[in-house]
ModelCIF file with pLDDT and N, C-alpha, C, O atoms, coordinates in Angstrom:
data_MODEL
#
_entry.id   MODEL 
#
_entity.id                         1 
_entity.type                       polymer 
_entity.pdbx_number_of_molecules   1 
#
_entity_poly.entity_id                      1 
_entity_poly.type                           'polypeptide(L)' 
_entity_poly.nstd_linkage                   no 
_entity_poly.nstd_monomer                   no 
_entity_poly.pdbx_seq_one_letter_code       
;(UNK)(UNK)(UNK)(UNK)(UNK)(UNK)(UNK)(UNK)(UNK)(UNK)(UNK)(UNK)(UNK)(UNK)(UNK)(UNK)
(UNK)(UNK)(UNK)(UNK)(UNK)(UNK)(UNK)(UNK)(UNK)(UNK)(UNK)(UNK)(UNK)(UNK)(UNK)(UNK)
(UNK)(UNK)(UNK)(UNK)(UNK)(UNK)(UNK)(UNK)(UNK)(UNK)(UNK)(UNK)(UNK)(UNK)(UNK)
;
_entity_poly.pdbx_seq_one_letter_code_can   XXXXXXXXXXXXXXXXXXXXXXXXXXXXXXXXXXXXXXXXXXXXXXX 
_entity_poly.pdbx_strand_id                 A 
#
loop_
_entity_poly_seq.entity_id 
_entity_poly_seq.num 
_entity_poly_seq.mon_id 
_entity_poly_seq.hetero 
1 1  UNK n 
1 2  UNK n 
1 3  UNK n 
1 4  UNK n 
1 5  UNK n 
1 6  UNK n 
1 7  UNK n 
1 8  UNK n 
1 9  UNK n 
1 10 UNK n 
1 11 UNK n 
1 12 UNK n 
1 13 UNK n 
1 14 UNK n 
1 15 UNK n 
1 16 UNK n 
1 17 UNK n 
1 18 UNK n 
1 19 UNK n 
1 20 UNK n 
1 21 UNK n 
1 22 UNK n 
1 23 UNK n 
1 24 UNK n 
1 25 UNK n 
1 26 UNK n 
1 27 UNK n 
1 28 UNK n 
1 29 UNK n 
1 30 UNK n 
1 31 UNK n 
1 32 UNK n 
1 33 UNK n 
1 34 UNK n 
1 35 UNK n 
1 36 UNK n 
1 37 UNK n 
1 38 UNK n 
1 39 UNK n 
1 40 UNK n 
1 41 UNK n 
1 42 UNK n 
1 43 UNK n 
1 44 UNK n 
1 45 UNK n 
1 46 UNK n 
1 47 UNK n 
#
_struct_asym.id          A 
_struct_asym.entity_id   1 
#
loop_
_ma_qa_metric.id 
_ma_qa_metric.mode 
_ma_qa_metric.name 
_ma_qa_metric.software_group_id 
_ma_qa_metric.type 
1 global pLDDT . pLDDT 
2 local  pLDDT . pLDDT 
#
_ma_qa_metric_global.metric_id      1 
_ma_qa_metric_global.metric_value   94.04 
_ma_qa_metric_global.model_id       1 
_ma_qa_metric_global.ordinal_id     1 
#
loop_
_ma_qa_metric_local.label_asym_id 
_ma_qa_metric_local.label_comp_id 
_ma_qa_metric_local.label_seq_id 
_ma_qa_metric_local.metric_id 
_ma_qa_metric_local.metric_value 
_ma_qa_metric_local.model_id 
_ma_qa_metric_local.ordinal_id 
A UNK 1  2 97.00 1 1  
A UNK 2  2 95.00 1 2  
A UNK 3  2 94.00 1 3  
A UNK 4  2 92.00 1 4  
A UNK 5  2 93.00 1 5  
A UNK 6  2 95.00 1 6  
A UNK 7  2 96.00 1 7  
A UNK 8  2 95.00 1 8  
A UNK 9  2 95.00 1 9  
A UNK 10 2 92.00 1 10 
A UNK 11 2 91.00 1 11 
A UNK 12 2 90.00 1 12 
A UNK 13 2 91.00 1 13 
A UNK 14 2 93.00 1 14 
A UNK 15 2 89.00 1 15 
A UNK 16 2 86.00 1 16 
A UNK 17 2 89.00 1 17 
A UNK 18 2 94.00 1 18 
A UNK 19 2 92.00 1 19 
A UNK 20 2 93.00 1 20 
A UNK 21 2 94.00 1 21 
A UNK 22 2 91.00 1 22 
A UNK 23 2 92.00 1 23 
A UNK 24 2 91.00 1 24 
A UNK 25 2 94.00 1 25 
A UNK 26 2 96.00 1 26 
A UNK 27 2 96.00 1 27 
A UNK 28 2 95.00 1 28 
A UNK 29 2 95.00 1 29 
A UNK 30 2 97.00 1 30 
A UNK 31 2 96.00 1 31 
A UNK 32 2 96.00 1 32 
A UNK 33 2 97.00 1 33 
A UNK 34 2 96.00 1 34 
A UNK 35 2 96.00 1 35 
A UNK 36 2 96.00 1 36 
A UNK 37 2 96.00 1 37 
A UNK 38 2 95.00 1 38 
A UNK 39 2 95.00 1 39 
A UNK 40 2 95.00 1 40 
A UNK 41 2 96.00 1 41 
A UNK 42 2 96.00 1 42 
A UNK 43 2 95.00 1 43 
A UNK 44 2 96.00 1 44 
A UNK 45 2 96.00 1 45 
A UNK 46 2 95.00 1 46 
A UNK 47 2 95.00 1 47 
#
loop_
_atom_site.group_PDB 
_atom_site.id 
_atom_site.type_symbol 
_atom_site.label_atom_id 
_atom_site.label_alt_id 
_atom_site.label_comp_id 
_atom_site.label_asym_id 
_atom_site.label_entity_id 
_atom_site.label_seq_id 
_atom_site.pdbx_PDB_ins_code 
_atom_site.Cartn_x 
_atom_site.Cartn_y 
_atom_site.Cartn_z 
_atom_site.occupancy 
_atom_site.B_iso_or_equiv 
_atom_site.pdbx_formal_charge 
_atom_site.auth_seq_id 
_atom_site.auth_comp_id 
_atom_site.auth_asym_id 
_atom_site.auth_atom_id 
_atom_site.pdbx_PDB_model_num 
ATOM 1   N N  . UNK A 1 1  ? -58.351 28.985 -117.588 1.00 97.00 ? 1  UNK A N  1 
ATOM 2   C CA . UNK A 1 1  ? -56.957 28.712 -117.930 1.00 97.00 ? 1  UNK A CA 1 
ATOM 3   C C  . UNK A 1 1  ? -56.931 27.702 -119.068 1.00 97.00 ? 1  UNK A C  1 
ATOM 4   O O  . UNK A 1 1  ? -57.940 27.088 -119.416 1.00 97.00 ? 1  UNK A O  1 
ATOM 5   N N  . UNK A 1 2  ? -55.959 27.582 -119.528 1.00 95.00 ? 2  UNK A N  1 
ATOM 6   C CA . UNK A 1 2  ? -55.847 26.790 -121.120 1.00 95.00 ? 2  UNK A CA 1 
ATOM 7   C C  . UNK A 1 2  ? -54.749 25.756 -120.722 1.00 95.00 ? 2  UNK A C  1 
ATOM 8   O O  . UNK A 1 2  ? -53.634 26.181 -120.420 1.00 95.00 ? 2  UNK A O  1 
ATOM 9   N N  . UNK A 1 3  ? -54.988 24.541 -120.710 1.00 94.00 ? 3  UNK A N  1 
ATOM 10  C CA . UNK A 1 3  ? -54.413 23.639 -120.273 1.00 94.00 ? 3  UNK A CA 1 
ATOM 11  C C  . UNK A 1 3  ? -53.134 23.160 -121.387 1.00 94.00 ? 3  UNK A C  1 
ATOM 12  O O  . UNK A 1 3  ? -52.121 22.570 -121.012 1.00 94.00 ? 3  UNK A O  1 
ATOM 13  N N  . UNK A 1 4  ? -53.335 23.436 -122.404 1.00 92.00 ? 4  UNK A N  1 
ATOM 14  C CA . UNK A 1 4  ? -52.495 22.741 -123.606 1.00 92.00 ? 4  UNK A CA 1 
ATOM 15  C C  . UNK A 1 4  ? -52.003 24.142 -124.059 1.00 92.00 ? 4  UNK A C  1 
ATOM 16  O O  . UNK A 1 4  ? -51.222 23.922 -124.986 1.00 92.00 ? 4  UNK A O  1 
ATOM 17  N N  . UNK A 1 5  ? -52.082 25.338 -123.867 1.00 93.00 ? 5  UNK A N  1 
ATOM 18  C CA . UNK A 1 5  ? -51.328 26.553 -124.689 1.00 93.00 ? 5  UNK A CA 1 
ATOM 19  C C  . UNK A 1 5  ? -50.642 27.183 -123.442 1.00 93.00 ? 5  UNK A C  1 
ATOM 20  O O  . UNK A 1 5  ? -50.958 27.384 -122.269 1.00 93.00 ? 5  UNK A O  1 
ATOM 21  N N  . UNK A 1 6  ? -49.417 27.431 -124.333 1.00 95.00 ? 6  UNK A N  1 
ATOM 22  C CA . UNK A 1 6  ? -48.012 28.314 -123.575 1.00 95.00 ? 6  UNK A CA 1 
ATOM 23  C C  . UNK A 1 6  ? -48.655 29.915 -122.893 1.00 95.00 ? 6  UNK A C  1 
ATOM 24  O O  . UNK A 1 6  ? -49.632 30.487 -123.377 1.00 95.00 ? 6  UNK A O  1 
ATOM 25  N N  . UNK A 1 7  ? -48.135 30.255 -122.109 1.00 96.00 ? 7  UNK A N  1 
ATOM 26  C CA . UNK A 1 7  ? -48.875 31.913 -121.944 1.00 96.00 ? 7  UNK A CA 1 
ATOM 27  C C  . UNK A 1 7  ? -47.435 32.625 -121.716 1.00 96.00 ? 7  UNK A C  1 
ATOM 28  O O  . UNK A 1 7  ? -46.433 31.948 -121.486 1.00 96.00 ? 7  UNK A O  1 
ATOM 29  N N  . UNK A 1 8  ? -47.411 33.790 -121.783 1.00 95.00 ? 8  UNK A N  1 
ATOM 30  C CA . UNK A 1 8  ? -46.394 35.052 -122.018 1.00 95.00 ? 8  UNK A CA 1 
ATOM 31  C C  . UNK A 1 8  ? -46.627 35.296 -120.412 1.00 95.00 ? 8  UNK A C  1 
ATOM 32  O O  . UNK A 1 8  ? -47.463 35.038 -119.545 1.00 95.00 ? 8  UNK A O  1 
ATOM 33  N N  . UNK A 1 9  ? -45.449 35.909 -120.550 1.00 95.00 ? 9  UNK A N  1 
ATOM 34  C CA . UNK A 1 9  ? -44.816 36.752 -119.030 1.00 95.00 ? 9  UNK A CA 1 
ATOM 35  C C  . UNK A 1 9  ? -46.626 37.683 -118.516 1.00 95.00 ? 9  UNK A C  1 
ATOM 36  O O  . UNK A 1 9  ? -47.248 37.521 -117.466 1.00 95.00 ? 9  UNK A O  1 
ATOM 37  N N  . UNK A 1 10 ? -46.881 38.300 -119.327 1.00 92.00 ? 10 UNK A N  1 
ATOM 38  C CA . UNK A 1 10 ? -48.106 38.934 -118.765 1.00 92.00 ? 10 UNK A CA 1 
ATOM 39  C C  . UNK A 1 10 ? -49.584 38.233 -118.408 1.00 92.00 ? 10 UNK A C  1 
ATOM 40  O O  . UNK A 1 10 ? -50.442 38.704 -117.662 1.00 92.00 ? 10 UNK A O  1 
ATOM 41  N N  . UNK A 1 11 ? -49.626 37.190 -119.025 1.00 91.00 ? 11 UNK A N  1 
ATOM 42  C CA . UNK A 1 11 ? -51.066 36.096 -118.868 1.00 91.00 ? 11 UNK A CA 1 
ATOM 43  C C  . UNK A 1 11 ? -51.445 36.256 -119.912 1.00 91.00 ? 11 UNK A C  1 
ATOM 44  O O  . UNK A 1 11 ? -52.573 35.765 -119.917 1.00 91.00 ? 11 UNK A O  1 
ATOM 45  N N  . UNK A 1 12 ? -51.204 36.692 -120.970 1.00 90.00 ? 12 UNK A N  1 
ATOM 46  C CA . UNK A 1 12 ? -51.889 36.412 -122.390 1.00 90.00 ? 12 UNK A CA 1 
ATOM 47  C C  . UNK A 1 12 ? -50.948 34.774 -123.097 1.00 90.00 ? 12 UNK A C  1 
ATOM 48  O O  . UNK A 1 12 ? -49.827 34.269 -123.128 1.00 90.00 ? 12 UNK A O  1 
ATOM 49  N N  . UNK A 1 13 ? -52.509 34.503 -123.604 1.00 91.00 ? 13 UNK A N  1 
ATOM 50  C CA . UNK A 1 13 ? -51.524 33.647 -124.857 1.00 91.00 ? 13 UNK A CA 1 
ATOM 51  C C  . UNK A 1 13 ? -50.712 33.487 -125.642 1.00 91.00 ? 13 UNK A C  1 
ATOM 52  O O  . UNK A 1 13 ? -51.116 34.082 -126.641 1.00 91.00 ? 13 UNK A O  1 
ATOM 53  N N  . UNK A 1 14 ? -49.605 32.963 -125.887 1.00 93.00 ? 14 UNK A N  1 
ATOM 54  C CA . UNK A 1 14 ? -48.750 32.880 -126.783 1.00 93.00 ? 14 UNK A CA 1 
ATOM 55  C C  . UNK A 1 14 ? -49.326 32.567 -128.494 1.00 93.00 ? 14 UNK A C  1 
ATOM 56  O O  . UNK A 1 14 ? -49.895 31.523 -128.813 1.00 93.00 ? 14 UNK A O  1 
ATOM 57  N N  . UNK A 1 15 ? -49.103 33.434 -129.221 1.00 89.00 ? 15 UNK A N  1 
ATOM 58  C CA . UNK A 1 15 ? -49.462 33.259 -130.618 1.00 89.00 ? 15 UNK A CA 1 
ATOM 59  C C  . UNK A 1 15 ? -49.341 32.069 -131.064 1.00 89.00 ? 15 UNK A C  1 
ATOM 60  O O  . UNK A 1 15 ? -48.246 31.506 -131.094 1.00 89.00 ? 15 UNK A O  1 
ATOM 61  N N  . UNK A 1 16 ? -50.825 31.329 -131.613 1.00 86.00 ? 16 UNK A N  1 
ATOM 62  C CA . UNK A 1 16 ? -50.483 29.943 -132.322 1.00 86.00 ? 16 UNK A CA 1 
ATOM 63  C C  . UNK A 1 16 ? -49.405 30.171 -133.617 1.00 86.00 ? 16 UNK A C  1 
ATOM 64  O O  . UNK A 1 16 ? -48.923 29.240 -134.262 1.00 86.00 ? 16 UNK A O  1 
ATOM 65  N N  . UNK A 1 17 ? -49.190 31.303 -133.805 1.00 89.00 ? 17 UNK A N  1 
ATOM 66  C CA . UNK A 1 17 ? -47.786 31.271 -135.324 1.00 89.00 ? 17 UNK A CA 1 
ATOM 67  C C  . UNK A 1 17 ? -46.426 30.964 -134.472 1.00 89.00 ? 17 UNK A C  1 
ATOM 68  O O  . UNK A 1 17 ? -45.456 30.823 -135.217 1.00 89.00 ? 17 UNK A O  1 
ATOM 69  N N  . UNK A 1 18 ? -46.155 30.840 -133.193 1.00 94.00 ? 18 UNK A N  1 
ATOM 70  C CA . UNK A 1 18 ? -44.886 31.210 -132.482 1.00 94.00 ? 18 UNK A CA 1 
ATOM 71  C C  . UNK A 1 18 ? -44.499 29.995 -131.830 1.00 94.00 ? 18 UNK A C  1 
ATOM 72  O O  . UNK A 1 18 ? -45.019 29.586 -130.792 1.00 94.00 ? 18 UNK A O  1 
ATOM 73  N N  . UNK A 1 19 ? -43.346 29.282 -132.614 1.00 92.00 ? 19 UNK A N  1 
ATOM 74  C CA . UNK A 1 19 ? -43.598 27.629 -131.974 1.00 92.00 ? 19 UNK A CA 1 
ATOM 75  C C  . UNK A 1 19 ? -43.231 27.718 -130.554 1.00 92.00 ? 19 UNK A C  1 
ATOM 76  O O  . UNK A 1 19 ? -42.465 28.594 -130.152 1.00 92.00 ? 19 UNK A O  1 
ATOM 77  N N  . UNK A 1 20 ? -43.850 26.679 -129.649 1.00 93.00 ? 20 UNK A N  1 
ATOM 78  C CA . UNK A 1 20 ? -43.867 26.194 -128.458 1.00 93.00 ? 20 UNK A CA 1 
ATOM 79  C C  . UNK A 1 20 ? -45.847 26.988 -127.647 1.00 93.00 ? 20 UNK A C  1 
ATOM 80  O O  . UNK A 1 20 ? -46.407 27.151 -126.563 1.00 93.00 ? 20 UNK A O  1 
ATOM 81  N N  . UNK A 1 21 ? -46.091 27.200 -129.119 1.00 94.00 ? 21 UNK A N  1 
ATOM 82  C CA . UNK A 1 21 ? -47.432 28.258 -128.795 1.00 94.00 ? 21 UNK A CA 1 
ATOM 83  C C  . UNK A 1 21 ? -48.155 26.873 -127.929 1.00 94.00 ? 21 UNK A C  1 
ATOM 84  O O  . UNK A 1 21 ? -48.330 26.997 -126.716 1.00 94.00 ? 21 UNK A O  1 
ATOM 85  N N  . UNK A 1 22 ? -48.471 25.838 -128.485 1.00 91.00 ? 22 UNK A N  1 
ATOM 86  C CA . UNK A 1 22 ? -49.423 24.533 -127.925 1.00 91.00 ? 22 UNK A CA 1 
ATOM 87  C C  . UNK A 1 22 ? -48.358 23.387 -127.727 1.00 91.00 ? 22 UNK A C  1 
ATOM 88  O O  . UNK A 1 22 ? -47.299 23.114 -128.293 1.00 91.00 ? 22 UNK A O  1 
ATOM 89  N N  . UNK A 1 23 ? -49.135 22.782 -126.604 1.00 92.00 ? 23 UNK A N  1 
ATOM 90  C CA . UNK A 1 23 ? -48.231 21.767 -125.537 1.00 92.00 ? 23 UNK A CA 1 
ATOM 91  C C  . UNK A 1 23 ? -49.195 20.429 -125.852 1.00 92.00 ? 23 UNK A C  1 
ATOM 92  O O  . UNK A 1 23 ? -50.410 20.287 -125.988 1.00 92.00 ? 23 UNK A O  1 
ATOM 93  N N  . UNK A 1 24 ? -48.168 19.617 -125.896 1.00 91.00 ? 24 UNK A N  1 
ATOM 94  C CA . UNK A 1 24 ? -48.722 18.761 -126.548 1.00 91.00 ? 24 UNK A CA 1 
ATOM 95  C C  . UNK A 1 24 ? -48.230 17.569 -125.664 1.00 91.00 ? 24 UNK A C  1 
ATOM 96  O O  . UNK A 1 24 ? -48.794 16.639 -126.240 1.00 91.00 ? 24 UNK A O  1 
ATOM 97  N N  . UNK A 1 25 ? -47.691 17.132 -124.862 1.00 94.00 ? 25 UNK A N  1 
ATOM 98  C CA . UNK A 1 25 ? -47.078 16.348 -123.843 1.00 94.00 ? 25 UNK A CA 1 
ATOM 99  C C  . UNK A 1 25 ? -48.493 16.032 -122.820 1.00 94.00 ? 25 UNK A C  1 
ATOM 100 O O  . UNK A 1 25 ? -48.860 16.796 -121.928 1.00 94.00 ? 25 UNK A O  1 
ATOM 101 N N  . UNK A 1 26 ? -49.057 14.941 -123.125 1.00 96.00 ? 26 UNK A N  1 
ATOM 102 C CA . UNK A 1 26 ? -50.211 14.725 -121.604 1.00 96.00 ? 26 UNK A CA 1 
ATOM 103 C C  . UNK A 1 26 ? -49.791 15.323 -120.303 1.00 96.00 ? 26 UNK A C  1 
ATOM 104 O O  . UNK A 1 26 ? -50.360 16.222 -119.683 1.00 96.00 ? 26 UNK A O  1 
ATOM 105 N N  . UNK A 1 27 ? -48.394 14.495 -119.905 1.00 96.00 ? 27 UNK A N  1 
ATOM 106 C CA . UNK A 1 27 ? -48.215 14.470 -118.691 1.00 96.00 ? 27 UNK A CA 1 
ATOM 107 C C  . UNK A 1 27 ? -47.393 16.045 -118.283 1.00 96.00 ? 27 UNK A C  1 
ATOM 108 O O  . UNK A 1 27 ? -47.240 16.247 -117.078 1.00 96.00 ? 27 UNK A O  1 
ATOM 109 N N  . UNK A 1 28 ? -47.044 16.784 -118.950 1.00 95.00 ? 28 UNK A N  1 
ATOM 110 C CA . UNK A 1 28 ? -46.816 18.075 -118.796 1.00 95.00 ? 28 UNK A CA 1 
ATOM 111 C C  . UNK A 1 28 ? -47.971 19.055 -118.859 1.00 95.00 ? 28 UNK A C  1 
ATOM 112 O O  . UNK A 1 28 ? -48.072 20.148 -118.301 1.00 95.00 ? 28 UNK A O  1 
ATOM 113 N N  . UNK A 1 29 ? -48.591 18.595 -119.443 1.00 95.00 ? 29 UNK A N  1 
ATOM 114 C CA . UNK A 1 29 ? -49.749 19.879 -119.541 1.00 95.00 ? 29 UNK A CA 1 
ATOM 115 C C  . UNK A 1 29 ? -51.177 18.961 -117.850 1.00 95.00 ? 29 UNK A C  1 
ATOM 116 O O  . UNK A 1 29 ? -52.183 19.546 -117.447 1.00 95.00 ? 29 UNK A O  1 
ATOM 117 N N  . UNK A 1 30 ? -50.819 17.930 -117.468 1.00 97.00 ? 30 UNK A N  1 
ATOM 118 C CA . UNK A 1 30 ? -51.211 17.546 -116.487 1.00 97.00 ? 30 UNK A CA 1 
ATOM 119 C C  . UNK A 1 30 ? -50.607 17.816 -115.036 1.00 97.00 ? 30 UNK A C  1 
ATOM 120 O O  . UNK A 1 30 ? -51.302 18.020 -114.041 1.00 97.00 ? 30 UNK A O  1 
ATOM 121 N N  . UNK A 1 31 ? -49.285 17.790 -115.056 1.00 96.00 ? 31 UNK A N  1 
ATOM 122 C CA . UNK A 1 31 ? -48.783 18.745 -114.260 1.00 96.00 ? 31 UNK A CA 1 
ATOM 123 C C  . UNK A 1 31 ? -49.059 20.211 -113.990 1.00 96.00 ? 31 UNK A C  1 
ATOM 124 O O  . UNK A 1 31 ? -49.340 20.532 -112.835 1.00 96.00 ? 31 UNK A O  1 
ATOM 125 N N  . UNK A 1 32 ? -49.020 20.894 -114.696 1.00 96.00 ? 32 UNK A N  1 
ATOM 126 C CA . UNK A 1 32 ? -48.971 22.124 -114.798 1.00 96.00 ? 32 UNK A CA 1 
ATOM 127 C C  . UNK A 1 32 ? -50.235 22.818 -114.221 1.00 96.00 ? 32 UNK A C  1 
ATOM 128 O O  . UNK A 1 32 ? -50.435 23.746 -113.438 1.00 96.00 ? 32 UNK A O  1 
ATOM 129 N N  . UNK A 1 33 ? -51.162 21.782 -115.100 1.00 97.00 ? 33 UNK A N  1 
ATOM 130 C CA . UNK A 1 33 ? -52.759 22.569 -114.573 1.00 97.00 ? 33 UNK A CA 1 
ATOM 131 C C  . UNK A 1 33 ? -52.885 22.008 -112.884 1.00 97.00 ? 33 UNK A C  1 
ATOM 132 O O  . UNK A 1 33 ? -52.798 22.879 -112.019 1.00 97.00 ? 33 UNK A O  1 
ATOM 133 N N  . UNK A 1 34 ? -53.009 21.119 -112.618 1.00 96.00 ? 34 UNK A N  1 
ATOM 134 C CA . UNK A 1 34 ? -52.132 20.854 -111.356 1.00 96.00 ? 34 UNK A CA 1 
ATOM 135 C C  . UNK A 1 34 ? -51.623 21.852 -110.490 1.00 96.00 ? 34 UNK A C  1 
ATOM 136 O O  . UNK A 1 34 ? -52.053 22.097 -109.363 1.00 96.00 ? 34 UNK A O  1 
ATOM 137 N N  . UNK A 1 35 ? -50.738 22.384 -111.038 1.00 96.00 ? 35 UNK A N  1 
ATOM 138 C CA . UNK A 1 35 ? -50.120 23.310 -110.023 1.00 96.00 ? 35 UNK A CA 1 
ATOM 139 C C  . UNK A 1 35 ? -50.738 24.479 -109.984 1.00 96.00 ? 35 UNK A C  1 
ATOM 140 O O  . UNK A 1 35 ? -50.447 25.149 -108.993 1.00 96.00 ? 35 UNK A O  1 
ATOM 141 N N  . UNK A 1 36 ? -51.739 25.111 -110.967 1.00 96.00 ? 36 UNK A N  1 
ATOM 142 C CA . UNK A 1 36 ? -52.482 25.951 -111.340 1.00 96.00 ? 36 UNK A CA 1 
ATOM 143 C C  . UNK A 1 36 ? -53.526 25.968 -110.543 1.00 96.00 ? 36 UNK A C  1 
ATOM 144 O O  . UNK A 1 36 ? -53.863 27.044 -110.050 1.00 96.00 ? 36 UNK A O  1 
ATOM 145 N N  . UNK A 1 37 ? -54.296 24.702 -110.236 1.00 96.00 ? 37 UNK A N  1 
ATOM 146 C CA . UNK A 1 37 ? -55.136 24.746 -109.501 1.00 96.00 ? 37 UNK A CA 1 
ATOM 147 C C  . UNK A 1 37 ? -54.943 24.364 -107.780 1.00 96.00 ? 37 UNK A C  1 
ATOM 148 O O  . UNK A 1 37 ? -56.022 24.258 -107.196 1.00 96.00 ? 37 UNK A O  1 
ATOM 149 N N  . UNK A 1 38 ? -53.866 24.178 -107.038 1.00 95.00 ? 38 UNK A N  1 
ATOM 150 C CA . UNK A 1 38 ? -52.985 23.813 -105.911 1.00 95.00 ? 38 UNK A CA 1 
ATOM 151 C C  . UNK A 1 38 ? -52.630 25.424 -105.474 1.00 95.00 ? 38 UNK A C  1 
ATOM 152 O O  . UNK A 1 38 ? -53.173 25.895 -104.474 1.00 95.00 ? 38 UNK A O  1 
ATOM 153 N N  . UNK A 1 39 ? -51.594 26.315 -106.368 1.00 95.00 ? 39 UNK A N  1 
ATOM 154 C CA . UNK A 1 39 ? -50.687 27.046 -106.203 1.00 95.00 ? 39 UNK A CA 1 
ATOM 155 C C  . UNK A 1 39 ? -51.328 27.892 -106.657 1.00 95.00 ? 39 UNK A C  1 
ATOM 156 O O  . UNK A 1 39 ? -51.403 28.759 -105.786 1.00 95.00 ? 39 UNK A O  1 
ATOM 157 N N  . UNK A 1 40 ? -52.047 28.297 -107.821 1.00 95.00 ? 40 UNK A N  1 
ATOM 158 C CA . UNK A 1 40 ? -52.337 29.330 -108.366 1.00 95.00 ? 40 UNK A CA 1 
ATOM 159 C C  . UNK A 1 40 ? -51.285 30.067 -109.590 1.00 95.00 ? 40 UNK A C  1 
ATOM 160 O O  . UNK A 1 40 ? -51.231 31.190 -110.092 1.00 95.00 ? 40 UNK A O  1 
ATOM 161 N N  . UNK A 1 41 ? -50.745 29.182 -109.709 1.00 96.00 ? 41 UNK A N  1 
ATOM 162 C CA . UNK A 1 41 ? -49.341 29.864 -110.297 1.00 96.00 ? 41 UNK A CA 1 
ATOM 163 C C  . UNK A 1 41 ? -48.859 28.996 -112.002 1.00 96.00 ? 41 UNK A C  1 
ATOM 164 O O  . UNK A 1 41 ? -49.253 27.830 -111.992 1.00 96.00 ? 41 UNK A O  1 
ATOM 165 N N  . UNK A 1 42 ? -48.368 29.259 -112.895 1.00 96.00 ? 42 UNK A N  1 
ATOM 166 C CA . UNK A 1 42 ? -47.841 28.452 -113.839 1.00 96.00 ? 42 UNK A CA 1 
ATOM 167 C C  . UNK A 1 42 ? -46.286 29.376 -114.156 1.00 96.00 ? 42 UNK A C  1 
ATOM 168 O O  . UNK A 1 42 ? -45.863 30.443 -113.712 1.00 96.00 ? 42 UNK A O  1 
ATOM 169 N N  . UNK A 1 43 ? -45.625 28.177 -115.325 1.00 95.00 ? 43 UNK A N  1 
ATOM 170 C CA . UNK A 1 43 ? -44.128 28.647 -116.267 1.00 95.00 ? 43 UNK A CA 1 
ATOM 171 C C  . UNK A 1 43 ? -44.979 29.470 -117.259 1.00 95.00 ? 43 UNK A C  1 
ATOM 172 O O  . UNK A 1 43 ? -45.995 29.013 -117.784 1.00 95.00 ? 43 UNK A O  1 
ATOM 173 N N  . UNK A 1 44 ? -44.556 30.570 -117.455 1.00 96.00 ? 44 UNK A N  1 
ATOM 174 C CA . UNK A 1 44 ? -44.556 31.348 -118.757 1.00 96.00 ? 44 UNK A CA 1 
ATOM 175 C C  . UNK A 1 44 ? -43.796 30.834 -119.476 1.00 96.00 ? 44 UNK A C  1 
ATOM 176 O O  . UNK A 1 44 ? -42.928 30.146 -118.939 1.00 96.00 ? 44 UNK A O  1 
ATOM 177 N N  . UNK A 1 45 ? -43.802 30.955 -121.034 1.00 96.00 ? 45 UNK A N  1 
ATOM 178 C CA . UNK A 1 45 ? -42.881 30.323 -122.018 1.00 96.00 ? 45 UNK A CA 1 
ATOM 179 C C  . UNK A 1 45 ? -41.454 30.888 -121.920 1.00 96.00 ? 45 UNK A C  1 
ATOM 180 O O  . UNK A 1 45 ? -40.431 30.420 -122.419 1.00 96.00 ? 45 UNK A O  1 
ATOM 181 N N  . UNK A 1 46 ? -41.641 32.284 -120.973 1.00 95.00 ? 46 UNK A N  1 
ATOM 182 C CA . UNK A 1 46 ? -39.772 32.507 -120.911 1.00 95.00 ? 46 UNK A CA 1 
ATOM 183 C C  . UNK A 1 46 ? -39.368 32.243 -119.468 1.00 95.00 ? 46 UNK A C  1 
ATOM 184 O O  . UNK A 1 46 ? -38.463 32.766 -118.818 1.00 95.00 ? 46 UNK A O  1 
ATOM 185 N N  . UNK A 1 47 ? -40.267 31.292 -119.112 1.00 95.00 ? 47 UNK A N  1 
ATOM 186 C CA . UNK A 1 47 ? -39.514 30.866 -117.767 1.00 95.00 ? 47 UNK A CA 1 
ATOM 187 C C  . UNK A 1 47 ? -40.021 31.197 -116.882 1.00 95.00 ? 47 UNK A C  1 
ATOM 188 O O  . UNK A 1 47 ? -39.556 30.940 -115.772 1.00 95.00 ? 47 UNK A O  1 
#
């Protein structure tokens, strides 16, 4: 899993040309992987 890049509704990466592609917030991208590794689960960039 990619701790700092957005992923699409299907599990692919979001294009580095497509802003919100890389996360740049510590404590958000520390959350997240977090819940990734707890839940199994993350936000896709459309929610």
């Amino acid at each position: 899993a990619f701790a700092d890049r957005a992923y699409n509704a299907d599990g692919s990466l979001v294009s580095r040309r497509l802003p919100g592609s890389v996360i740049h917030d510590p404590a958000v991208v520390a959350e997240r992987m977090l819940r990734m590794v707890v839940e199994g689960r993350v936000i896709a960039i459309d929610g």
